[in-house]
C-alpha atoms as a PDB file:
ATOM      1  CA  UNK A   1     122.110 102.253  99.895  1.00  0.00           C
ATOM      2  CA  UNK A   2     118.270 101.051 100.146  1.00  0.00           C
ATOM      3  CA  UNK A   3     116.011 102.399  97.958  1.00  0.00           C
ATOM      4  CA  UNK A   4     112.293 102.008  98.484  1.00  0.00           C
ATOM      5  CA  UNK A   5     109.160 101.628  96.027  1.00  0.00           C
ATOM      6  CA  UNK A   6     105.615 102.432  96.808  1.00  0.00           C
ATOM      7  CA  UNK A   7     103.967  99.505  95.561  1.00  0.00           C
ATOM      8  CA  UNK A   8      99.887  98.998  96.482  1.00  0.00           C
ATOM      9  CA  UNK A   9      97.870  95.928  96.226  1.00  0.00           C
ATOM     10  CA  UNK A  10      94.817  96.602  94.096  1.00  0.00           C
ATOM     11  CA  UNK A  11      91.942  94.330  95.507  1.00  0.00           C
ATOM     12  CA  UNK A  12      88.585  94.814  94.569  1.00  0.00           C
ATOM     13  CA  UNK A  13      85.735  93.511  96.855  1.00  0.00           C
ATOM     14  CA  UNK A  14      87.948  90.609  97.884  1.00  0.00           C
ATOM     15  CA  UNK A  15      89.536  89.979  94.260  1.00  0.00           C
ATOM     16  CA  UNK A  16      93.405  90.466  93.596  1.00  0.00           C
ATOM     17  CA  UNK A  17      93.711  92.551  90.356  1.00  0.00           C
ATOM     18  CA  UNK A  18      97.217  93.336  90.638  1.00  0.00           C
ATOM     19  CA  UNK A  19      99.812  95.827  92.107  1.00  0.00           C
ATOM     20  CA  UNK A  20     100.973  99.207  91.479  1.00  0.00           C
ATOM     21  CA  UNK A  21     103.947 100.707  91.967  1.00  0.00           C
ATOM     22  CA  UNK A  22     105.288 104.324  91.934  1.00  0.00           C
ATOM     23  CA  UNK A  23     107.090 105.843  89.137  1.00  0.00           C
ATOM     24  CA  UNK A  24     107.386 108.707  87.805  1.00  0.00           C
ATOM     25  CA  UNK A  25     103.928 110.335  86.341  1.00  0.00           C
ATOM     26  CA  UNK A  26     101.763 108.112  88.738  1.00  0.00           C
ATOM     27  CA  UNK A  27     101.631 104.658  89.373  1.00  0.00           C
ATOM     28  CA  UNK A  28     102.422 101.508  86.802  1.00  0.00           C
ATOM     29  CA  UNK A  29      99.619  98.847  87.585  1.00  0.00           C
ATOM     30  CA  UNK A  30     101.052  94.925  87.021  1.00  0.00           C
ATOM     31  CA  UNK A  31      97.602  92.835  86.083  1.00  0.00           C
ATOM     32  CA  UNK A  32      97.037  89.568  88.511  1.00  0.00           C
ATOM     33  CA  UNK A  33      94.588  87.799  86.482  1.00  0.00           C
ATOM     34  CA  UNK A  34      93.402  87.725  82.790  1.00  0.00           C
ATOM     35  CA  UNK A  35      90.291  90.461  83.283  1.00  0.00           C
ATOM     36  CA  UNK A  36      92.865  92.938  84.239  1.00  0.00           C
ATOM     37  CA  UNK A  37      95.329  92.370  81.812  1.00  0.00           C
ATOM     38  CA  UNK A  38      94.285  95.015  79.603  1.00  0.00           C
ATOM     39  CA  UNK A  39      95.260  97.134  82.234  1.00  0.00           C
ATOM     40  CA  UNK A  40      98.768  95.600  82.738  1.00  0.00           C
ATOM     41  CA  UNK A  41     101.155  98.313  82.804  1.00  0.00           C
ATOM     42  CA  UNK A  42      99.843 100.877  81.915  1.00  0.00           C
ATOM     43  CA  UNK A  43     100.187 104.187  84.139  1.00  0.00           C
ATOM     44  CA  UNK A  44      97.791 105.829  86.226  1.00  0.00           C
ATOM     45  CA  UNK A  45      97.765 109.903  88.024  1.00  0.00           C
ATOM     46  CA  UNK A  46      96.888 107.787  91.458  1.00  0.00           C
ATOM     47  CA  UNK A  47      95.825 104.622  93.141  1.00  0.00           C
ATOM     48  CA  UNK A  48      92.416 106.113  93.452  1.00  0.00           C
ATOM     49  CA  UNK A  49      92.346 106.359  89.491  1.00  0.00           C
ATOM     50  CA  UNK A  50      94.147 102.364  89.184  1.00  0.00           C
ATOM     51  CA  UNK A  51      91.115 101.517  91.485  1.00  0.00           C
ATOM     52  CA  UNK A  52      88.785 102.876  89.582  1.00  0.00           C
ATOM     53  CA  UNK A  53      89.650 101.339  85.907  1.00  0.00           C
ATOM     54  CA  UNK A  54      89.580  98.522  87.813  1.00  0.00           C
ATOM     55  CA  UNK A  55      86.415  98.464  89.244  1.00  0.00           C
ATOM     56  CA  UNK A  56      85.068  99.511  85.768  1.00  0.00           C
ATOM     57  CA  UNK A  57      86.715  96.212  84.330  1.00  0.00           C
ATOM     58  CA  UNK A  58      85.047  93.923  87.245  1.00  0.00           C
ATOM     59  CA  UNK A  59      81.874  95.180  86.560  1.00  0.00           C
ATOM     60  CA  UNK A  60      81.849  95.629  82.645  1.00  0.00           C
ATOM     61  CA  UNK A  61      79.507  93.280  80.910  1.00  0.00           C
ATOM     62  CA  UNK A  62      81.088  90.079  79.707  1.00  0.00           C
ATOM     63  CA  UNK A  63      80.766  89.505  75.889  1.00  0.00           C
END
């Protein structure tokens, strides 16, 4: 038996943040690079909501 997974890349105005993949309550994003991390795997309602948090991490100031 095959079993398939929704997975999505996340890629933000040509950046690779990371994937997510379905499970159940939404979607588990898996960080790519170090400004995502605090992100990594943590669960989100939809991809629309994973690419938001990640937009709001590419363009939160840097300390």
């Amino acid at each position: 038996m095959t079993t398939r997974t929704a997975t999505h890349a996340i890629e933000i105005d040509d950046v690779i943040a990371g994937i997510a993949v379905a499970t159940r309550g939404g979607f588990r994003f898996f960080a790519a690079e170090a400004p995502f991390r605090p992100l990594d795997q943590e669960v989100f309602l939809s991809i629309a909501h994973v690419n938001q948090a990640v937009r709001a991490r590419l363009t939160a100031p840097h300390h």
